[in-house]
Protein backbone atom coordinates (compact mmCIF):
# COMPACT_ATOMS: atom_id res chain seq x y z
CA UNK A 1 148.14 -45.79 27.35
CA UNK A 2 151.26 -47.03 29.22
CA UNK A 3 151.61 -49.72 31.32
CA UNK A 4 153.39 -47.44 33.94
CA UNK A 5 150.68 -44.80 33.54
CA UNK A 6 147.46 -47.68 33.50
CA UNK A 7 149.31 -48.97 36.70
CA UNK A 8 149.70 -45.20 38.51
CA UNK A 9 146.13 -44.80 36.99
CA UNK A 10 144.89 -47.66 39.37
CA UNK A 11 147.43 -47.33 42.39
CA UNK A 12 146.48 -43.83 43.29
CA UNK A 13 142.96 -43.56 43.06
CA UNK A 14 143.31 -46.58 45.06
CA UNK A 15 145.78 -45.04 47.45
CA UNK A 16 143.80 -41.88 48.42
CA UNK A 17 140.22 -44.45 48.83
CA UNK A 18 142.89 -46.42 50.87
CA UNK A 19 143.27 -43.41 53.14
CA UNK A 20 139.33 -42.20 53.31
CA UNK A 21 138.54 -45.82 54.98
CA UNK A 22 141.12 -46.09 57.41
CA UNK A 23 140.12 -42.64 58.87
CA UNK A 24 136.59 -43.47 58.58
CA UNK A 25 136.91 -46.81 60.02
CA UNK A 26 139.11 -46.31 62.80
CA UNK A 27 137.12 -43.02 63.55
CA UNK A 28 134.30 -45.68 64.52
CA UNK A 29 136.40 -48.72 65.85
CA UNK A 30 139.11 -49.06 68.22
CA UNK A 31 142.08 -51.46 67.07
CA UNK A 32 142.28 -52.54 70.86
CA UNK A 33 139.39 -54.22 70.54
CA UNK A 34 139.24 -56.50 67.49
CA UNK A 35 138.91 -59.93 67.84
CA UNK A 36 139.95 -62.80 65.13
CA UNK A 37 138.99 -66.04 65.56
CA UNK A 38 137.41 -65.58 69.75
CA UNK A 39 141.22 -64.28 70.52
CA UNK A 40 142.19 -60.44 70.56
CA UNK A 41 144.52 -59.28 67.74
CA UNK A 42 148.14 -59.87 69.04
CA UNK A 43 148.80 -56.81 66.90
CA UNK A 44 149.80 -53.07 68.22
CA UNK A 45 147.48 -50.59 66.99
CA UNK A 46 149.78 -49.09 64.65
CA UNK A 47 150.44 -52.52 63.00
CA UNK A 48 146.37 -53.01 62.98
CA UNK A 49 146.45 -49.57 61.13
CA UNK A 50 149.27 -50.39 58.90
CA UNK A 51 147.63 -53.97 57.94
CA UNK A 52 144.26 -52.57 57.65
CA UNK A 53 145.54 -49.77 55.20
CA UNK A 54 146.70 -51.94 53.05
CA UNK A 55 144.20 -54.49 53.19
CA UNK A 56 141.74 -51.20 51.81
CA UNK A 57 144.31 -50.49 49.33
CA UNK A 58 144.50 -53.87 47.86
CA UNK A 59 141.08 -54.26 47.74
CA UNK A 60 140.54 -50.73 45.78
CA UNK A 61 143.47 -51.69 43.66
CA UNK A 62 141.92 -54.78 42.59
CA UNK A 63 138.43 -53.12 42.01
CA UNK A 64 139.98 -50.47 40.02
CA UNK A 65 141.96 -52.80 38.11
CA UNK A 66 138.72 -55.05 37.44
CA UNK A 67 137.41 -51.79 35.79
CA UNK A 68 140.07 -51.13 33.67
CA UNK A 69 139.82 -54.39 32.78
CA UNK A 70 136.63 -54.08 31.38
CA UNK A 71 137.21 -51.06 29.55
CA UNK A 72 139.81 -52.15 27.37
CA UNK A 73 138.53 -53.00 23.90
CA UNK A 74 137.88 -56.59 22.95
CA UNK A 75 140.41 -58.01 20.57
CA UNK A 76 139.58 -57.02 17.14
CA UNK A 77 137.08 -54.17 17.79
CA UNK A 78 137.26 -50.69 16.29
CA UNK A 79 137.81 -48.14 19.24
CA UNK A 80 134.89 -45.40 19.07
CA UNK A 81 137.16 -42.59 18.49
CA UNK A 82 140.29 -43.13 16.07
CA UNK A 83 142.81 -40.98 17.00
């Protein structure tokens, strides 16, 4: 497989999660009131959307890359299925 094609493989799967949690989270919680460290968020709501989206999509990126990771063959083993 391509590089460009193992990348797209983990970005969009990634992407659409990305999109699941932010409606599911901000279907439960209102950006207005977040707190980070005792002080409110001196965010607008879209910008605590738009940071939170990506914050999910980073952190499915790197989960799906962690598993493509693992499922690359280890140097000098025979794949299961010669092709």
């Amino acid at each position: 497989m391509t590089s460009a094609r193992q990348l797209i493989g983990i970005l969009w799967p990634a992407f659409l999660l990305a999109c699941v949690l932010e409606i599911l989270v901000f279907s439960l919680v209102d950006p207005a009131d977040l707190h980070w460290g005792g002080d409110a968020l001196r965010l607008s709501r879209q910008g605590v959307y738009s940071v939170a989206f990506f914050v999910f999509w980073a952190l499915a990126a790197a989960s799906s890359a962690f598993t493509a990771l693992l499922a690359m063959p280890l140097a000098g083993e025979r794949p299961e299925h010669p092709q």
